[in-house]
PDB file of N, CA and C in Angstrom:
ATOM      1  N   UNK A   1     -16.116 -35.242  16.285  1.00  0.00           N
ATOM      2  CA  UNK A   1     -14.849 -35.170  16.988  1.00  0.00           C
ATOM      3  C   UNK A   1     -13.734 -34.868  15.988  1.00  0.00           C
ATOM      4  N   UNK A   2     -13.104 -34.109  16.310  1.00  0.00           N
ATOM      5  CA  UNK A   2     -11.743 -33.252  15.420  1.00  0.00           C
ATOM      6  C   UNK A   2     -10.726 -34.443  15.873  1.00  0.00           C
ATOM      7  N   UNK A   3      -9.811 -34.550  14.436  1.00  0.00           N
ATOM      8  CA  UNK A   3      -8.746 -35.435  15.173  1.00  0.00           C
ATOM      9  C   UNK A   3      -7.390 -34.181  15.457  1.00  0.00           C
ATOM     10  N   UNK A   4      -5.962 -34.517  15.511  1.00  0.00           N
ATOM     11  CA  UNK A   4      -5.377 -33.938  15.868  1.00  0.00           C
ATOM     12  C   UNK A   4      -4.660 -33.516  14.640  1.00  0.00           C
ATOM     13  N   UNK A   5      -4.577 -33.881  13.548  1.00  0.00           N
ATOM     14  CA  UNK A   5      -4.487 -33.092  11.952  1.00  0.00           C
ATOM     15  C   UNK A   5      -4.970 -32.129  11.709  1.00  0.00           C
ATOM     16  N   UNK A   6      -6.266 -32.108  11.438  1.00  0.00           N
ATOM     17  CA  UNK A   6      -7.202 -31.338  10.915  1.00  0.00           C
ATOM     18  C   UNK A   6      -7.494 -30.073  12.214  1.00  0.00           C
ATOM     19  N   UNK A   7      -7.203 -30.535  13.286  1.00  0.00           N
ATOM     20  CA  UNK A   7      -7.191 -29.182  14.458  1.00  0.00           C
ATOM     21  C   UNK A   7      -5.939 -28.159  14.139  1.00  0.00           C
ATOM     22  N   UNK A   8      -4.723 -29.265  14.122  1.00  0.00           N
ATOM     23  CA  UNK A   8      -3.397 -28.762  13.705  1.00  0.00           C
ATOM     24  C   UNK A   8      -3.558 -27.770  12.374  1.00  0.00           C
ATOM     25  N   UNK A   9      -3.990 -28.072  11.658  1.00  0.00           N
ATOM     26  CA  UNK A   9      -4.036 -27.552  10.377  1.00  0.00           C
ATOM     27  C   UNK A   9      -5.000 -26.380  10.094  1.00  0.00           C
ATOM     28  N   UNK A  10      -5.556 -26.232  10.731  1.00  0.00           N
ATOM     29  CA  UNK A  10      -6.448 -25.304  10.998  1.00  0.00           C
ATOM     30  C   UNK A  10      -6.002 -23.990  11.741  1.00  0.00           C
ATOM     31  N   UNK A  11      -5.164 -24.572  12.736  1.00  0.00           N
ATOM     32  CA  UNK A  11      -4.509 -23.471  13.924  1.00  0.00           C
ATOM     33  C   UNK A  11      -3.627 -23.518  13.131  1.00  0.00           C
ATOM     34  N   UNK A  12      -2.765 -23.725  12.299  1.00  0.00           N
ATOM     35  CA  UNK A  12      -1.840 -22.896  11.631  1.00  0.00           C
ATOM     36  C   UNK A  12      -2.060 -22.069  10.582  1.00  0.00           C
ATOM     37  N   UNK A  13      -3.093 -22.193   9.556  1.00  0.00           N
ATOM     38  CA  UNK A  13      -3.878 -21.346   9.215  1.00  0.00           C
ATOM     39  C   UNK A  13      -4.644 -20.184   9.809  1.00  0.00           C
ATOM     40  N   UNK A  14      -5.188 -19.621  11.044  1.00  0.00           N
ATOM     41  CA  UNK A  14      -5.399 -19.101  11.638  1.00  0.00           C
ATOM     42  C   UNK A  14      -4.268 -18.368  12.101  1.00  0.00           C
ATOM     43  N   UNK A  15      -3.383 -19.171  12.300  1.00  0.00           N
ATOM     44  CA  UNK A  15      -1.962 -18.263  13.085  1.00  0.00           C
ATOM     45  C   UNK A  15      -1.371 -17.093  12.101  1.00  0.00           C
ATOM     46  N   UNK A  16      -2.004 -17.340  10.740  1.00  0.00           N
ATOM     47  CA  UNK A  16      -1.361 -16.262   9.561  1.00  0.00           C
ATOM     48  C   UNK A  16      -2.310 -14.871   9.569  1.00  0.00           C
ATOM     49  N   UNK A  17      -3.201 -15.051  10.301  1.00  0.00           N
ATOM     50  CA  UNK A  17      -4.203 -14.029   9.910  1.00  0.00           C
ATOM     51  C   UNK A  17      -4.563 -13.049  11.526  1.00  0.00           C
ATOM     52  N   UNK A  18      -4.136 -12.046  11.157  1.00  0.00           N
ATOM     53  CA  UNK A  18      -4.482 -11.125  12.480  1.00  0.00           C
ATOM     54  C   UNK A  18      -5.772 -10.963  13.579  1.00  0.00           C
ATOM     55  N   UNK A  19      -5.463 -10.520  14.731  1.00  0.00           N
ATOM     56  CA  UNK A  19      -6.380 -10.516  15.428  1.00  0.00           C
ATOM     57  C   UNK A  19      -6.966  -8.984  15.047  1.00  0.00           C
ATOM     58  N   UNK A  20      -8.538  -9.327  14.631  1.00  0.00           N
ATOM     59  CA  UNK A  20      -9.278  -8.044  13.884  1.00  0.00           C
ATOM     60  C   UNK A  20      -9.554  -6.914  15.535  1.00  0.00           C
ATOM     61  N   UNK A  21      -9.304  -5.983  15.577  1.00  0.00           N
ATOM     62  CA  UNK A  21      -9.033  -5.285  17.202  1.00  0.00           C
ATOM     63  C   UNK A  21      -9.444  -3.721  16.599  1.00  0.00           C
ATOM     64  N   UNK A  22      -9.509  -2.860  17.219  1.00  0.00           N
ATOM     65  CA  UNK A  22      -9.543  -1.353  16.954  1.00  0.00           C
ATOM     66  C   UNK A  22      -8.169  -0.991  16.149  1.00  0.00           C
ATOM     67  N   UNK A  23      -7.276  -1.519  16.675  1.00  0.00           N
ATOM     68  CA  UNK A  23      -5.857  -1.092  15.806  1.00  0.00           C
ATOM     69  C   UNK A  23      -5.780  -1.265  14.388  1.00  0.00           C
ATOM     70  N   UNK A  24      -6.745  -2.458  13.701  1.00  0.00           N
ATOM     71  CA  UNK A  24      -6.923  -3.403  12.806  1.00  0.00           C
ATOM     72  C   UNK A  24      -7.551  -2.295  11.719  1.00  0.00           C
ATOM     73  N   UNK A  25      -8.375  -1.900  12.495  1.00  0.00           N
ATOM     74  CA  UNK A  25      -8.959  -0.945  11.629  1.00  0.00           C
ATOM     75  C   UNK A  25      -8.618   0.352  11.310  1.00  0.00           C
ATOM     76  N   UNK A  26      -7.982   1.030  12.281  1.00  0.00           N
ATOM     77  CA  UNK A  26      -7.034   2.533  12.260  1.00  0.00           C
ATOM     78  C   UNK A  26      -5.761   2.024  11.467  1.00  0.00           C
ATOM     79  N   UNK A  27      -5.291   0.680  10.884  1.00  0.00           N
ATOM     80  CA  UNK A  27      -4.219   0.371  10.290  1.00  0.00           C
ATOM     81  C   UNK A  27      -4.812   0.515   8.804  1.00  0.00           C
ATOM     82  N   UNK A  28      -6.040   0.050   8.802  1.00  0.00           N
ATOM     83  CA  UNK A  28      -6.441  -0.688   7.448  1.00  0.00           C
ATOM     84  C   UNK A  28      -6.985   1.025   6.651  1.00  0.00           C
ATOM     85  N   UNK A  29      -7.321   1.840   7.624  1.00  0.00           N
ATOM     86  CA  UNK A  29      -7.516   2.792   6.895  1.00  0.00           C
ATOM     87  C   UNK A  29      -6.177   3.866   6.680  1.00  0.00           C
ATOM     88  N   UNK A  30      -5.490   4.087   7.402  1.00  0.00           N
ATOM     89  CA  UNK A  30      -4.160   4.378   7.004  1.00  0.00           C
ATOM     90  C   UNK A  30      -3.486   3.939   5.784  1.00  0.00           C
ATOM     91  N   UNK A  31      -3.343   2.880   5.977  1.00  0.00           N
ATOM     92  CA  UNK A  31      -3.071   2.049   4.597  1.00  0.00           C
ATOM     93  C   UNK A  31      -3.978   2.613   3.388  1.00  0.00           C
ATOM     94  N   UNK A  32      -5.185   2.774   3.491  1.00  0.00           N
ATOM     95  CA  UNK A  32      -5.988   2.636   2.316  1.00  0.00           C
ATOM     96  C   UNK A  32      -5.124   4.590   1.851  1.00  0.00           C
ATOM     97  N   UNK A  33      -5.386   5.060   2.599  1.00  0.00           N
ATOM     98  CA  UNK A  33      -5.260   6.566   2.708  1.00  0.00           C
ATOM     99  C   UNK A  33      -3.678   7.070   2.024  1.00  0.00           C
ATOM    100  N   UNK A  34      -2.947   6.111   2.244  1.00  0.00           N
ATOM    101  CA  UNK A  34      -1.698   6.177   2.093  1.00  0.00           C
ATOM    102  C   UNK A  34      -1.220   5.399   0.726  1.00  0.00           C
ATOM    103  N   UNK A  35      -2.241   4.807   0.607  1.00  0.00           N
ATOM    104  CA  UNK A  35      -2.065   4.006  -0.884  1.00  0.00           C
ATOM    105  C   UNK A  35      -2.348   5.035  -1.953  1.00  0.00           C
ATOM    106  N   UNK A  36      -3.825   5.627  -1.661  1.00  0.00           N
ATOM    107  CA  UNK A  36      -4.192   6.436  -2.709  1.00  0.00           C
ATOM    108  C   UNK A  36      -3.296   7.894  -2.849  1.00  0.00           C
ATOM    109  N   UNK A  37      -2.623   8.101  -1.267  1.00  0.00           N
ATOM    110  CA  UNK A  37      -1.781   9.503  -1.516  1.00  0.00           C
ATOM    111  C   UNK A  37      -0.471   8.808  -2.509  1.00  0.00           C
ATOM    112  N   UNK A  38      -0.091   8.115  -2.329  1.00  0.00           N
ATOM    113  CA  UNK A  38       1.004   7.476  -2.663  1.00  0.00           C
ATOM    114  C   UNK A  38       0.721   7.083  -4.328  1.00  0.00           C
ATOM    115  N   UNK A  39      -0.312   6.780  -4.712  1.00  0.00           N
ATOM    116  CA  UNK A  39      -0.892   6.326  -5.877  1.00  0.00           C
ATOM    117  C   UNK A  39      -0.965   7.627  -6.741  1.00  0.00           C
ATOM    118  N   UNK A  40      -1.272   8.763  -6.249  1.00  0.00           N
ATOM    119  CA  UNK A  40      -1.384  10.180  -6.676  1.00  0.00           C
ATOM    120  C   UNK A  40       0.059  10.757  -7.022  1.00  0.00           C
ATOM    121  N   UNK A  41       0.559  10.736  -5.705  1.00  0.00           N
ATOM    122  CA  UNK A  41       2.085  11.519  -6.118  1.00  0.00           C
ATOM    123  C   UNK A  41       2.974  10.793  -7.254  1.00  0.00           C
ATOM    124  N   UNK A  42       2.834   9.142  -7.293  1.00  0.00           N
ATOM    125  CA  UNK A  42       3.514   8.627  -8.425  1.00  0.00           C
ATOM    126  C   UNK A  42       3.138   9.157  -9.655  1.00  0.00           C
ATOM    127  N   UNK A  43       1.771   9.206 -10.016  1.00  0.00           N
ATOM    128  CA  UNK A  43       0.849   9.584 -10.992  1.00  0.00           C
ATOM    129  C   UNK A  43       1.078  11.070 -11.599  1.00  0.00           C
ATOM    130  N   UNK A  44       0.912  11.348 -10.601  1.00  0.00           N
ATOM    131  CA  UNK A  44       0.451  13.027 -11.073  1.00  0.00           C
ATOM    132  C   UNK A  44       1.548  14.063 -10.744  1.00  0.00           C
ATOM    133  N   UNK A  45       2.327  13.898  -9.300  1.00  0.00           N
ATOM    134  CA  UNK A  45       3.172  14.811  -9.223  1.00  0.00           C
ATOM    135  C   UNK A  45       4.401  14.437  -9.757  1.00  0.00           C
ATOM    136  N   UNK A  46       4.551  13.529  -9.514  1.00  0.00           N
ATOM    137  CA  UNK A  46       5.793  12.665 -10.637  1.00  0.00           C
ATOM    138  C   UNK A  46       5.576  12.512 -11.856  1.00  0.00           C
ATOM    139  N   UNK A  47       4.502  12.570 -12.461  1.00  0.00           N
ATOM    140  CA  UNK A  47       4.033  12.585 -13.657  1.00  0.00           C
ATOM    141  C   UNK A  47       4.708  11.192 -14.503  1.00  0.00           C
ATOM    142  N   UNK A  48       4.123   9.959 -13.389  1.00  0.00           N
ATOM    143  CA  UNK A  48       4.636   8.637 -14.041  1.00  0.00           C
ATOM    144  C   UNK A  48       3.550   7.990 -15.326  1.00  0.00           C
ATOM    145  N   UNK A  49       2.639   8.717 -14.924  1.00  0.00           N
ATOM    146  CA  UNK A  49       1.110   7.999 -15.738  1.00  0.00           C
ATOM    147  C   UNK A  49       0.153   6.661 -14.320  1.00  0.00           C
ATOM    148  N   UNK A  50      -0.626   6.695 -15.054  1.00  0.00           N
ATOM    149  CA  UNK A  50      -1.307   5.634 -14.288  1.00  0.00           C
ATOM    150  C   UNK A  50      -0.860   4.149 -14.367  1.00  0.00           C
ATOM    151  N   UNK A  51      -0.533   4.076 -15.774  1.00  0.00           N
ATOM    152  CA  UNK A  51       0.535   2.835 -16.184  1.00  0.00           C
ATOM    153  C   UNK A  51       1.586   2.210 -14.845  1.00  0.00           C
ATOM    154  N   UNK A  52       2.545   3.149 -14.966  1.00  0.00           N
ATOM    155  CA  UNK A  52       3.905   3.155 -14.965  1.00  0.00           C
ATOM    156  C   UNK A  52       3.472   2.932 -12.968  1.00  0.00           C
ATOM    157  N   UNK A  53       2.564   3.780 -12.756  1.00  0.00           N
ATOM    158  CA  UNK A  53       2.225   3.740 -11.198  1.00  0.00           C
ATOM    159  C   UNK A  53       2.252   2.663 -10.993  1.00  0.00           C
ATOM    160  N   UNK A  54       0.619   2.110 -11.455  1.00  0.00           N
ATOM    161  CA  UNK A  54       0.020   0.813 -11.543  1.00  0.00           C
ATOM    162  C   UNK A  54       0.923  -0.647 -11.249  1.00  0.00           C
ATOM    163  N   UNK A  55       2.037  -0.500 -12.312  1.00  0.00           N
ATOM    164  CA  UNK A  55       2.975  -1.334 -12.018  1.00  0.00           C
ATOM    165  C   UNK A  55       3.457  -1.570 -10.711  1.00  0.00           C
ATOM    166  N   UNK A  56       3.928  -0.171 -10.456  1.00  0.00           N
ATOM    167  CA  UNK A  56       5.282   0.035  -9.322  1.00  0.00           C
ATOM    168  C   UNK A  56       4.519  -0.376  -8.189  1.00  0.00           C
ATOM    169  N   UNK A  57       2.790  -0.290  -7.818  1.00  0.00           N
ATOM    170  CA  UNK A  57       2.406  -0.533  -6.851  1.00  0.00           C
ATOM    171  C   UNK A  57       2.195  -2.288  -6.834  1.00  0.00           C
ATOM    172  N   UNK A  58       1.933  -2.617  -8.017  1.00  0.00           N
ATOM    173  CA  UNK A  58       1.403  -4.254  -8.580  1.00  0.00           C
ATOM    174  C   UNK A  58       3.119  -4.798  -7.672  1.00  0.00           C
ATOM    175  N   UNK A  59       3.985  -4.301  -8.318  1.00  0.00           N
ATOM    176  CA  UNK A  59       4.694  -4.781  -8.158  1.00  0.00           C
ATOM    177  C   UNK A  59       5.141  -5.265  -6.513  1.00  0.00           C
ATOM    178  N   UNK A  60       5.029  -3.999  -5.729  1.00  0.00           N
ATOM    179  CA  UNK A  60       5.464  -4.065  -4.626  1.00  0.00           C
ATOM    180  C   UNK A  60       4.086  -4.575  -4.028  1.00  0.00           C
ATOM    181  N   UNK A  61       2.969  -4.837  -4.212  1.00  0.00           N
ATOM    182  CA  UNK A  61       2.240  -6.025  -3.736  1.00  0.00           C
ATOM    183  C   UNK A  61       2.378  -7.598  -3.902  1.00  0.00           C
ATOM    184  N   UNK A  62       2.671  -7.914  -4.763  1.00  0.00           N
ATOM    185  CA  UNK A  62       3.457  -8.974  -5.033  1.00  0.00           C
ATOM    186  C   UNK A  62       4.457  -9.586  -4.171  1.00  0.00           C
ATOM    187  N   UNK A  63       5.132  -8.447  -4.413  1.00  0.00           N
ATOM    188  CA  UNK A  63       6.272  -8.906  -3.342  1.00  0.00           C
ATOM    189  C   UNK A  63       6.101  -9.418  -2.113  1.00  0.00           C
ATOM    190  N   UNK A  64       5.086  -7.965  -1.587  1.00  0.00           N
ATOM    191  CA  UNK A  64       4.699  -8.615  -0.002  1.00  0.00           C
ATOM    192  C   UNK A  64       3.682  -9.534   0.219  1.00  0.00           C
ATOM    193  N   UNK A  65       2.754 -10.051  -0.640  1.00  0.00           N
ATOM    194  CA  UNK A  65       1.821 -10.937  -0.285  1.00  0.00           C
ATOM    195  C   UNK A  65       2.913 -12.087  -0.952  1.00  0.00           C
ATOM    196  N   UNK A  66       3.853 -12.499  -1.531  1.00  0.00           N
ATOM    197  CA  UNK A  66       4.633 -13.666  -1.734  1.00  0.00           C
ATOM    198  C   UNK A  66       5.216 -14.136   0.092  1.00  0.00           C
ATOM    199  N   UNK A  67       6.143 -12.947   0.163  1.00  0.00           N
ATOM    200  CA  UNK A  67       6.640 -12.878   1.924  1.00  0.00           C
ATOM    201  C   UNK A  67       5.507 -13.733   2.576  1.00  0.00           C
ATOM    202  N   UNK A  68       4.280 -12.746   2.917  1.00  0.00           N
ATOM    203  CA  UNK A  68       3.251 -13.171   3.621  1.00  0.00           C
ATOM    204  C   UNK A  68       2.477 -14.820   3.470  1.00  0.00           C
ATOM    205  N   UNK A  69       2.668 -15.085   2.335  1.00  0.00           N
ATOM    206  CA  UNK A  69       2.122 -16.712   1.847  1.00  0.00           C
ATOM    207  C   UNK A  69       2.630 -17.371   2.233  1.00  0.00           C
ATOM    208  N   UNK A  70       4.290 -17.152   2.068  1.00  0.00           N
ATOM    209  CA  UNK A  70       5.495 -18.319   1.865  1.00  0.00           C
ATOM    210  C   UNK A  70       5.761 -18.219   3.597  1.00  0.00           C
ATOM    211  N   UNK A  71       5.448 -17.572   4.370  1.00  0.00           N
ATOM    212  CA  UNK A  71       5.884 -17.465   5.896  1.00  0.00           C
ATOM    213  C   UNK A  71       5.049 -18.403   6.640  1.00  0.00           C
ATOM    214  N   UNK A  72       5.305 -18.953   7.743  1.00  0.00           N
ATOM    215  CA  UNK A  72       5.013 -20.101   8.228  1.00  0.00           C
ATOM    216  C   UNK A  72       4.372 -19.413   9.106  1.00  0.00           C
ATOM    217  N   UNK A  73       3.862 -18.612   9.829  1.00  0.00           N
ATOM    218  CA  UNK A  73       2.932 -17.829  10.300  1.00  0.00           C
ATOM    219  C   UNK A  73       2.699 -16.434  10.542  1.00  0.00           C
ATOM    220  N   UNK A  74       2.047 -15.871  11.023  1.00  0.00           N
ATOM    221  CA  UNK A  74       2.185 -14.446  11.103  1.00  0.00           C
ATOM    222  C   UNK A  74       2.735 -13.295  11.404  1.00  0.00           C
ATOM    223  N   UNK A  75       2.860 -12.802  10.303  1.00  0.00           N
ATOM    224  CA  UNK A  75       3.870 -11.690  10.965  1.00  0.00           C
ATOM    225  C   UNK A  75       3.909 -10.450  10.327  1.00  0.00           C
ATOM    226  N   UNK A  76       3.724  -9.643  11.435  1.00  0.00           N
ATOM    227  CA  UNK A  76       3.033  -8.015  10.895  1.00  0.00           C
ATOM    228  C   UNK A  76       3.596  -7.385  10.424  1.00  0.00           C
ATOM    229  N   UNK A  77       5.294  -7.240   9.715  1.00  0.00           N
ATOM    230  CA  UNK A  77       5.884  -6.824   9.045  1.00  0.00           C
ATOM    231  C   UNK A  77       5.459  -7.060   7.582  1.00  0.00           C
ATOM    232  N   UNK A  78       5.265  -8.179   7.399  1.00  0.00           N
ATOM    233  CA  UNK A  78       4.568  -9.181   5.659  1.00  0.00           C
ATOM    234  C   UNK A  78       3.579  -8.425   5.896  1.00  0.00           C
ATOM    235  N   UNK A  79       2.529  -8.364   6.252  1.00  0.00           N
ATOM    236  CA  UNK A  79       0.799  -7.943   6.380  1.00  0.00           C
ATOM    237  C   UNK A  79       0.910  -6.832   6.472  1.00  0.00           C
ATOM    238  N   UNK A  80       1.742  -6.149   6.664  1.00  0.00           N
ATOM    239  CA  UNK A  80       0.963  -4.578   6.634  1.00  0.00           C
ATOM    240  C   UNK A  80       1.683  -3.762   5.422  1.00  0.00           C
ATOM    241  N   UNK A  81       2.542  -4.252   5.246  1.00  0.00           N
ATOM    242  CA  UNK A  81       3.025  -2.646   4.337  1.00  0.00           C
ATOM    243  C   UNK A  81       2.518  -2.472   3.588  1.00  0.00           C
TER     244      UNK A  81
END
């Protein structure tokens, strides 16, 4: 028997994490697709180096998985970009 903590605590954990759906996946590959175009043009047509990319993307992951941690539940603005 679950008490009412450990149910609680659980469903709010859950509440951070998306419902996995067909969209879930036409997002996740977009993203992937858009990372590596995006990873390229910094690199190569901008001629930043892989370095200098590396960062700029480190960086702006950071950012949004901080948003996404520190948020009290889910929200698809934090999670996707």
């Amino acid at each position: 028997m679950r008490n009412k903590r450990t149910t609680g605590v659980r469903n709010d954990l859950l509440s951070k994490v998306p419902q996995v759906t067909i969209a879930f996946w036409v997002i996740k590959i977009l993203a992937t697709t858009l990372g590596e175009t995006g990873g390229d043009a910094l690199s190569m047509t901008l001629q930043l180096g892989y370095l200098v990319s590396t960062m700029i993307f480190l960086g702006f992951f950071i950012v949004t998985l901080a948003a996404q941690v520190s948020s009290k539940r889910y929200h698809p603005a934090f999670y996707w970009p």
